[in-house]
PDB file of N, CA and C in Angstrom:
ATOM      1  N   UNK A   1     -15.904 -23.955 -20.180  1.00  0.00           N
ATOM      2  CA  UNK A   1     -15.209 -23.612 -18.953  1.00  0.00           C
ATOM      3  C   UNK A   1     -16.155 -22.831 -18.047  1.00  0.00           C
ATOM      4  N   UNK A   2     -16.526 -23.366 -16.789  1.00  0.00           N
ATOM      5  CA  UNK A   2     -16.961 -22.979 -15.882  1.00  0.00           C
ATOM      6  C   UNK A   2     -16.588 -21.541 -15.368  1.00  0.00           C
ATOM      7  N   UNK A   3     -16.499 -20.132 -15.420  1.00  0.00           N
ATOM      8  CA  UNK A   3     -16.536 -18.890 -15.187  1.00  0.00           C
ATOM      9  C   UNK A   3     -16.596 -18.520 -13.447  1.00  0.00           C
ATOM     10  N   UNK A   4     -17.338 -19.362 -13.084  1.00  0.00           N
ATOM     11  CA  UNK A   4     -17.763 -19.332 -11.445  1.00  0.00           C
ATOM     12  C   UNK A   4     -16.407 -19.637 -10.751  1.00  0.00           C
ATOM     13  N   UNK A   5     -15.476 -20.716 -11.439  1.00  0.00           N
ATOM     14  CA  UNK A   5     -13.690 -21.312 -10.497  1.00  0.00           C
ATOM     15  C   UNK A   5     -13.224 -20.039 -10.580  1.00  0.00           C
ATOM     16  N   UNK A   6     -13.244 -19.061 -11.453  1.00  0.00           N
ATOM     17  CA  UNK A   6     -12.205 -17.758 -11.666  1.00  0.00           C
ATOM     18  C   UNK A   6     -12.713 -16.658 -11.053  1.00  0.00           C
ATOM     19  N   UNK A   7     -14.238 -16.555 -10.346  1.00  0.00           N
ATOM     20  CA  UNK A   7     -14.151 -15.632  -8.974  1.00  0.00           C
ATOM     21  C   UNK A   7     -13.770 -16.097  -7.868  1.00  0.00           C
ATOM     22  N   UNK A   8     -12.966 -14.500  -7.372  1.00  0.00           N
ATOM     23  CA  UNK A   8     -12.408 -14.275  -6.390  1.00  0.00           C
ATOM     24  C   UNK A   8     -12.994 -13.414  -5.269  1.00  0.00           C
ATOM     25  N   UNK A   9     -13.448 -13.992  -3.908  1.00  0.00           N
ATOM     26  CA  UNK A   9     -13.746 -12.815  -3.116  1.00  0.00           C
ATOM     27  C   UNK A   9     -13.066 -11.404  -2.834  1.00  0.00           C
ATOM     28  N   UNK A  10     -13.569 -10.490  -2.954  1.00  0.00           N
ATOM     29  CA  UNK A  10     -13.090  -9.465  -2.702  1.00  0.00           C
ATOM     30  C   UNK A  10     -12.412  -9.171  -0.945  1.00  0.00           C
ATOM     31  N   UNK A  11     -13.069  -9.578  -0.511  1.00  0.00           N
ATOM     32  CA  UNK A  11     -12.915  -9.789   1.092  1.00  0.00           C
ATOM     33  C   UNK A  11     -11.754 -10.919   1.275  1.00  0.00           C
ATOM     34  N   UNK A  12     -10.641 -10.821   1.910  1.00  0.00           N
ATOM     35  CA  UNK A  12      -9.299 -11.714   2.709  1.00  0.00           C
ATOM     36  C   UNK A  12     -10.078 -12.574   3.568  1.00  0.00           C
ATOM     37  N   UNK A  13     -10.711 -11.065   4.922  1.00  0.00           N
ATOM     38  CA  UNK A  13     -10.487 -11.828   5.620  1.00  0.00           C
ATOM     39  C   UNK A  13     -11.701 -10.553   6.779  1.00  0.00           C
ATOM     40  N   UNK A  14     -11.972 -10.791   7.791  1.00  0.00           N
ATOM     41  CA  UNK A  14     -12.800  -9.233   8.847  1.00  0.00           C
ATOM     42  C   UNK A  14     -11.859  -9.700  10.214  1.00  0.00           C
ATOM     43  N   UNK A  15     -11.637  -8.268  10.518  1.00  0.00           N
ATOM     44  CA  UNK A  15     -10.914  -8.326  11.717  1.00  0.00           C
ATOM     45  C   UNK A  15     -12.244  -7.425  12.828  1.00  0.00           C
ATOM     46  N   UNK A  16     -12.259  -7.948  13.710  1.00  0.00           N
ATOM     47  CA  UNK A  16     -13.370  -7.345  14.464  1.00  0.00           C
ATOM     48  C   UNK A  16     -14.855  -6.980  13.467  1.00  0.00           C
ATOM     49  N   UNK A  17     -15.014  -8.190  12.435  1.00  0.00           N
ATOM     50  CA  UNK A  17     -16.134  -7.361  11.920  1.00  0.00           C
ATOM     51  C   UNK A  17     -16.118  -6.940  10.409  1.00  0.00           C
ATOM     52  N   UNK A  18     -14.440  -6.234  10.628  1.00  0.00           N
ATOM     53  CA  UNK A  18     -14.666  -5.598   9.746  1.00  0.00           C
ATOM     54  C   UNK A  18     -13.927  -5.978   8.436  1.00  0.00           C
ATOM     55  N   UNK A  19     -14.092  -5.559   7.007  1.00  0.00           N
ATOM     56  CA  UNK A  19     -13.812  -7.078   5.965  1.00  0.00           C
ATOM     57  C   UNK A  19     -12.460  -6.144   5.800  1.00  0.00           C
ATOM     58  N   UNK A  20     -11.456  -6.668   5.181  1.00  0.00           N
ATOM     59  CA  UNK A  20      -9.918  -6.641   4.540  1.00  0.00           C
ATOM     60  C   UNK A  20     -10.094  -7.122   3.390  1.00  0.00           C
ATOM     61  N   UNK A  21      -9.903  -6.366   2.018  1.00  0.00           N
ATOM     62  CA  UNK A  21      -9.904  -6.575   0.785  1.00  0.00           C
ATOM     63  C   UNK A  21      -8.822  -6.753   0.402  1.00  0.00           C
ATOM     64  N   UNK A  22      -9.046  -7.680  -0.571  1.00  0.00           N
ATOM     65  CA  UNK A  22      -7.467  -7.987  -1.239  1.00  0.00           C
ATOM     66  C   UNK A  22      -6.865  -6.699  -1.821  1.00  0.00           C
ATOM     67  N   UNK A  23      -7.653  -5.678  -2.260  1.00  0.00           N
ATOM     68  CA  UNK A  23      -6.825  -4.458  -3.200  1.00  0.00           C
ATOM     69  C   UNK A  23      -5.801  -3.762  -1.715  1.00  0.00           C
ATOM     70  N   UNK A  24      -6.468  -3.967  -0.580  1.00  0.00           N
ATOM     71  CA  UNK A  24      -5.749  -3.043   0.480  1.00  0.00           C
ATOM     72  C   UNK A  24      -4.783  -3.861   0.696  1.00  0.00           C
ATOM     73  N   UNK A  25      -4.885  -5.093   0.933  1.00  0.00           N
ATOM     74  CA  UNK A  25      -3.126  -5.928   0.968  1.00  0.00           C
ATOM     75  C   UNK A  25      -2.493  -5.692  -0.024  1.00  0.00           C
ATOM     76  N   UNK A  26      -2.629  -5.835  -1.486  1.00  0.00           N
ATOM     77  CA  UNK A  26      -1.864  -5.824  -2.524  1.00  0.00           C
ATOM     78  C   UNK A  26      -0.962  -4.033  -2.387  1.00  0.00           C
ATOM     79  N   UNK A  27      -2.036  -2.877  -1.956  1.00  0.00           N
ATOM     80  CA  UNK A  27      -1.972  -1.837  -1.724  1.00  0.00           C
ATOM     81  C   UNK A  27      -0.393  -1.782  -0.382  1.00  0.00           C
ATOM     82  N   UNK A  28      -0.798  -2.001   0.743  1.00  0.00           N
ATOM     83  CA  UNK A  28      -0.147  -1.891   1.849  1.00  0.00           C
ATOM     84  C   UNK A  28       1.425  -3.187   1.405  1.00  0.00           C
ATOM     85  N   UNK A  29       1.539  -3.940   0.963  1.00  0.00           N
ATOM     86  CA  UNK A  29       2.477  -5.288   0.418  1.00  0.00           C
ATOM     87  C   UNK A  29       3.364  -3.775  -0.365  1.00  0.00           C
ATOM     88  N   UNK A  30       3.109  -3.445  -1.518  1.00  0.00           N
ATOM     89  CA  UNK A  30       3.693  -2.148  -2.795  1.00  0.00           C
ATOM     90  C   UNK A  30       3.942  -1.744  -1.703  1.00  0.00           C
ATOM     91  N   UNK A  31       3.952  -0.913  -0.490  1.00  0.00           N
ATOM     92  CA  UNK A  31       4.141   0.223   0.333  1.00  0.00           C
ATOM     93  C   UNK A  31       5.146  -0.311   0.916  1.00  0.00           C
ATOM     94  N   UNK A  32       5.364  -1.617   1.796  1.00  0.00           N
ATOM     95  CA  UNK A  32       6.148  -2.067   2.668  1.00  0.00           C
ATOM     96  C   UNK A  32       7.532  -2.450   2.080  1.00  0.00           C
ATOM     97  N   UNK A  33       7.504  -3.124   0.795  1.00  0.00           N
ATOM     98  CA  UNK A  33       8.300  -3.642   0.233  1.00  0.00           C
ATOM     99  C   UNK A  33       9.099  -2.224  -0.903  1.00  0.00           C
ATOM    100  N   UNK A  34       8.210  -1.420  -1.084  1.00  0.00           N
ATOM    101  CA  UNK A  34       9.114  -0.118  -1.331  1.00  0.00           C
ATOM    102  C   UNK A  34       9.851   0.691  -0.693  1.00  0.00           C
ATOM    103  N   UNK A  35       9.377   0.478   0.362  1.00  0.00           N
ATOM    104  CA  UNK A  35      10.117   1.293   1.787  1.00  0.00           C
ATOM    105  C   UNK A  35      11.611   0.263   2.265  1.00  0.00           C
ATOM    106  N   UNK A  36      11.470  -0.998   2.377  1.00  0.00           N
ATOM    107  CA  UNK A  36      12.394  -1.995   2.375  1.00  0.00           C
ATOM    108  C   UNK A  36      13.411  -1.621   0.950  1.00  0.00           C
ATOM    109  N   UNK A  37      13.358  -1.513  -0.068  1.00  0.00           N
ATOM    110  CA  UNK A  37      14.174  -1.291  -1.194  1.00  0.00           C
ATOM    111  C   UNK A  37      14.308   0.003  -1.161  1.00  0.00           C
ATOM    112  N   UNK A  38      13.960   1.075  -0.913  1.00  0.00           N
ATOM    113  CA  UNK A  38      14.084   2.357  -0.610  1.00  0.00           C
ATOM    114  C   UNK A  38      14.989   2.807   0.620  1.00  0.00           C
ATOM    115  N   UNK A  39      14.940   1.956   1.710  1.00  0.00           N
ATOM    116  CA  UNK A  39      15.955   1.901   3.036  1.00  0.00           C
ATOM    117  C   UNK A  39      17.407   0.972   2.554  1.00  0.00           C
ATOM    118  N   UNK A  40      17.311   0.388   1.736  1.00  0.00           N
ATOM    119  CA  UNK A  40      18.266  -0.427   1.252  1.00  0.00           C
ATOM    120  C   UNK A  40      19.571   0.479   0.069  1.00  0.00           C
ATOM    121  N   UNK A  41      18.595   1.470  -0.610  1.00  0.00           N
ATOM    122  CA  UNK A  41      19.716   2.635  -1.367  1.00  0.00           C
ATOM    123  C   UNK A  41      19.622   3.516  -0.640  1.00  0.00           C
ATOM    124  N   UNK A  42      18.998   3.961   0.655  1.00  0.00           N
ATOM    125  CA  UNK A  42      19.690   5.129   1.068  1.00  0.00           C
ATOM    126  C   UNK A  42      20.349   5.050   1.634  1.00  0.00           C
ATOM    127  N   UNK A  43      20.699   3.442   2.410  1.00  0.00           N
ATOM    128  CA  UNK A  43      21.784   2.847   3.131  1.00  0.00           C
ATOM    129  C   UNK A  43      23.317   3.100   2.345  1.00  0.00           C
ATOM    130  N   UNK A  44      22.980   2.406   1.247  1.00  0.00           N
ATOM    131  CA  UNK A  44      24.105   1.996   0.175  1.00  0.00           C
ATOM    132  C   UNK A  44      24.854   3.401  -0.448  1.00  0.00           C
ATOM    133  N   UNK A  45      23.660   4.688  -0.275  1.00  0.00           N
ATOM    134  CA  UNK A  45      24.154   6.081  -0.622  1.00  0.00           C
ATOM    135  C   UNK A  45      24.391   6.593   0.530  1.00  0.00           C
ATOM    136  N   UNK A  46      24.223   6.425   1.671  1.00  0.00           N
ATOM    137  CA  UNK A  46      24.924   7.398   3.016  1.00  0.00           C
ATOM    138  C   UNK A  46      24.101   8.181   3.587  1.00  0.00           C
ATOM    139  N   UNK A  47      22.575   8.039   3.122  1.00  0.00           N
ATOM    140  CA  UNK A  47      21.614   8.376   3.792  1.00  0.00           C
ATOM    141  C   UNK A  47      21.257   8.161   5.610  1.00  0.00           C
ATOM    142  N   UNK A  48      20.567   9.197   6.170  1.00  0.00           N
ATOM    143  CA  UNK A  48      20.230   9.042   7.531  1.00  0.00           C
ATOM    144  C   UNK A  48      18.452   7.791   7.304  1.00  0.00           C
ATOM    145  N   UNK A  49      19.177   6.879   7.970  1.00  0.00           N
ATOM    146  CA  UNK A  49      17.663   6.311   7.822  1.00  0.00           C
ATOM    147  C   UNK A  49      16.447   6.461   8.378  1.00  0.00           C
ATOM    148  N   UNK A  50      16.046   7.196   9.265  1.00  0.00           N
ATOM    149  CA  UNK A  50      15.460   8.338  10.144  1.00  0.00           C
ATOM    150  C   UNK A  50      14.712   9.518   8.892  1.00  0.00           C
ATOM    151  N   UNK A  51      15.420   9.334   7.867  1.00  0.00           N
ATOM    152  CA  UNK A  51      14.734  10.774   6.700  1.00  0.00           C
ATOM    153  C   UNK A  51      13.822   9.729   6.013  1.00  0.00           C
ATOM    154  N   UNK A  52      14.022   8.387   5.330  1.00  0.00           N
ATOM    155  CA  UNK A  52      12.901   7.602   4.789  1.00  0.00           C
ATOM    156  C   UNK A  52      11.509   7.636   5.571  1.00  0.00           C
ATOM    157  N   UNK A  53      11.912   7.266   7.175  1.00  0.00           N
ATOM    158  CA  UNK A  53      10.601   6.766   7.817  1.00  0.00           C
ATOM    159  C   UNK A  53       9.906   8.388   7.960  1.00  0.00           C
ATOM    160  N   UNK A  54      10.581   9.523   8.419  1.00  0.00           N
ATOM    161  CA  UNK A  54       9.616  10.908   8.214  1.00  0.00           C
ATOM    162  C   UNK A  54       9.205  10.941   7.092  1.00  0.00           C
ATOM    163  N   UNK A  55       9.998  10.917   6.102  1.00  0.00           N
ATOM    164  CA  UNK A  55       9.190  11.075   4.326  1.00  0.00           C
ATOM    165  C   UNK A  55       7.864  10.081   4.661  1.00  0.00           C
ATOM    166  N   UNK A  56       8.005   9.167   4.562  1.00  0.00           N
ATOM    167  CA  UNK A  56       6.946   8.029   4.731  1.00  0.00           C
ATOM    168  C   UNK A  56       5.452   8.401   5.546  1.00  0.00           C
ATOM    169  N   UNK A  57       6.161   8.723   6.586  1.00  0.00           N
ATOM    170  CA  UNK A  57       4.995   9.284   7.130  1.00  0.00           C
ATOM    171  C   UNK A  57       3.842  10.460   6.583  1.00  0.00           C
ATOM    172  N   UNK A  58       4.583  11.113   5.863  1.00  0.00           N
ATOM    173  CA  UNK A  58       4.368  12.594   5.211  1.00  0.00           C
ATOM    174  C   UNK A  58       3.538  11.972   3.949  1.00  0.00           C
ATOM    175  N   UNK A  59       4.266  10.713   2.989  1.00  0.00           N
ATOM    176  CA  UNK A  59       3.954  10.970   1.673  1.00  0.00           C
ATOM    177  C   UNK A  59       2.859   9.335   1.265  1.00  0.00           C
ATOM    178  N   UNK A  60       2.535   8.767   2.515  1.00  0.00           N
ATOM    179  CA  UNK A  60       1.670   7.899   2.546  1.00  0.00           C
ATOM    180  C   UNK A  60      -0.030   8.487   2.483  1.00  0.00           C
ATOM    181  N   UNK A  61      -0.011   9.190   3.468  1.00  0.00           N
ATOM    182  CA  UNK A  61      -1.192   9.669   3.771  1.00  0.00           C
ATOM    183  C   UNK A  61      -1.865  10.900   2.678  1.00  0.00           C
ATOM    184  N   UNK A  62      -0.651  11.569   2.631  1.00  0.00           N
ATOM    185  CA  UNK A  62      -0.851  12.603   1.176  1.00  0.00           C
ATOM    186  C   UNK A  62      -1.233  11.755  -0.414  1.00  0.00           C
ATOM    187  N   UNK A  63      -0.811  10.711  -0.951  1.00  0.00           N
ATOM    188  CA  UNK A  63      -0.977   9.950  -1.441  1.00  0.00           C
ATOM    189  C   UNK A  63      -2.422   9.502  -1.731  1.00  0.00           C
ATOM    190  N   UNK A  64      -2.685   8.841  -0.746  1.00  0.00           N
ATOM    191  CA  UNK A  64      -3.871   8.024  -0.544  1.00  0.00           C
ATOM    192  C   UNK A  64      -5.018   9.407  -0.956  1.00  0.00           C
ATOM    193  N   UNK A  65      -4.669  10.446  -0.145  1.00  0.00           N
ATOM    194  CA  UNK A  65      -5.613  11.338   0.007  1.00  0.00           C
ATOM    195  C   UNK A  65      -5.795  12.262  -1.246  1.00  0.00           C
ATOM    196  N   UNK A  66      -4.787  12.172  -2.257  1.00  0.00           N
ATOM    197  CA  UNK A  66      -4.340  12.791  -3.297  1.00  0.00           C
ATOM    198  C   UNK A  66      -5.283  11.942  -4.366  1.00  0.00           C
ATOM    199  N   UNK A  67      -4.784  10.585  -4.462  1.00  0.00           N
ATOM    200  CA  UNK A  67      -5.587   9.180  -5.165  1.00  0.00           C
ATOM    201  C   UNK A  67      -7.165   9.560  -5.083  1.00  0.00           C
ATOM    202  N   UNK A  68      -7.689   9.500  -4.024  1.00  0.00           N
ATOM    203  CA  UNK A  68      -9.020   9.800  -3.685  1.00  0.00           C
ATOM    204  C   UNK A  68      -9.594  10.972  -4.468  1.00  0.00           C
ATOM    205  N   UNK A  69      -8.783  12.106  -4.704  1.00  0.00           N
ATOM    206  CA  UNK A  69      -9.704  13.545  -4.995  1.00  0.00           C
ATOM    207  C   UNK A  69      -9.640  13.059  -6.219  1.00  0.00           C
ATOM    208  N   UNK A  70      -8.485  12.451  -7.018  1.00  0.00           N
ATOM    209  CA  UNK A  70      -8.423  11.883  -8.517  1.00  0.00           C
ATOM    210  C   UNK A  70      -9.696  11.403  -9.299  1.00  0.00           C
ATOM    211  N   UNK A  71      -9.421  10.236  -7.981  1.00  0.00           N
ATOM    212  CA  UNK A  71     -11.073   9.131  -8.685  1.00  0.00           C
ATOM    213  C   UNK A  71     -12.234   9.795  -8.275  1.00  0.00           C
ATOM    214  N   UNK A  72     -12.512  11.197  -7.262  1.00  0.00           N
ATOM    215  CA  UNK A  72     -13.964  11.976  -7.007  1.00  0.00           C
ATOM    216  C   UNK A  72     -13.895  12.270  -8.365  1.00  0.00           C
ATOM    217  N   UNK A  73     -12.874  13.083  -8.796  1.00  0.00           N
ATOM    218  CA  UNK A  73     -12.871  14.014  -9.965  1.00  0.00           C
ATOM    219  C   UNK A  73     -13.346  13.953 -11.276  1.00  0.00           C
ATOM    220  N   UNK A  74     -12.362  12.373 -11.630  1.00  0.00           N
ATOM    221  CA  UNK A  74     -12.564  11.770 -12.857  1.00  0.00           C
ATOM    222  C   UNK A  74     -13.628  10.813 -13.009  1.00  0.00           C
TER     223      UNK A  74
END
């Protein structure tokens, strides 16, 4: 079996240039589609939907930035 059919570029796709990796779609896809099922029970519990998208804002960027000091660290 040929080994060479089962790589995959790392690169999607460059927008102005610049490359789009598949880990950042697979990454941003988990984010969108949690927020969609996440707006969907706070609906169903009586939640203001206005408190998801501030959380979101807050716990995306903290995240990412949290992830990062992890993998400096370890």
């Amino acid at each position: 079996m040929d080994l060479s059919l089962l790589l995959i570029d790392p690169v999607a796709f460059h927008v102005l240039g610049i490359p789009v990796r598949w880990y950042g779609i697979i990454i941003a896809s988990g984010i969108v589609l949690a927020y969609f099922v996440a707006q969907h029970e706070m609906k169903k519990r009586g939640f203001d939907d206005e408190f998801l998208t501030d959380l979101l804002i807050w716990t995306v960027p903290i995240a990412i930035i949290c992830a990062r000091i992890y993998y400096v660290i370890f």
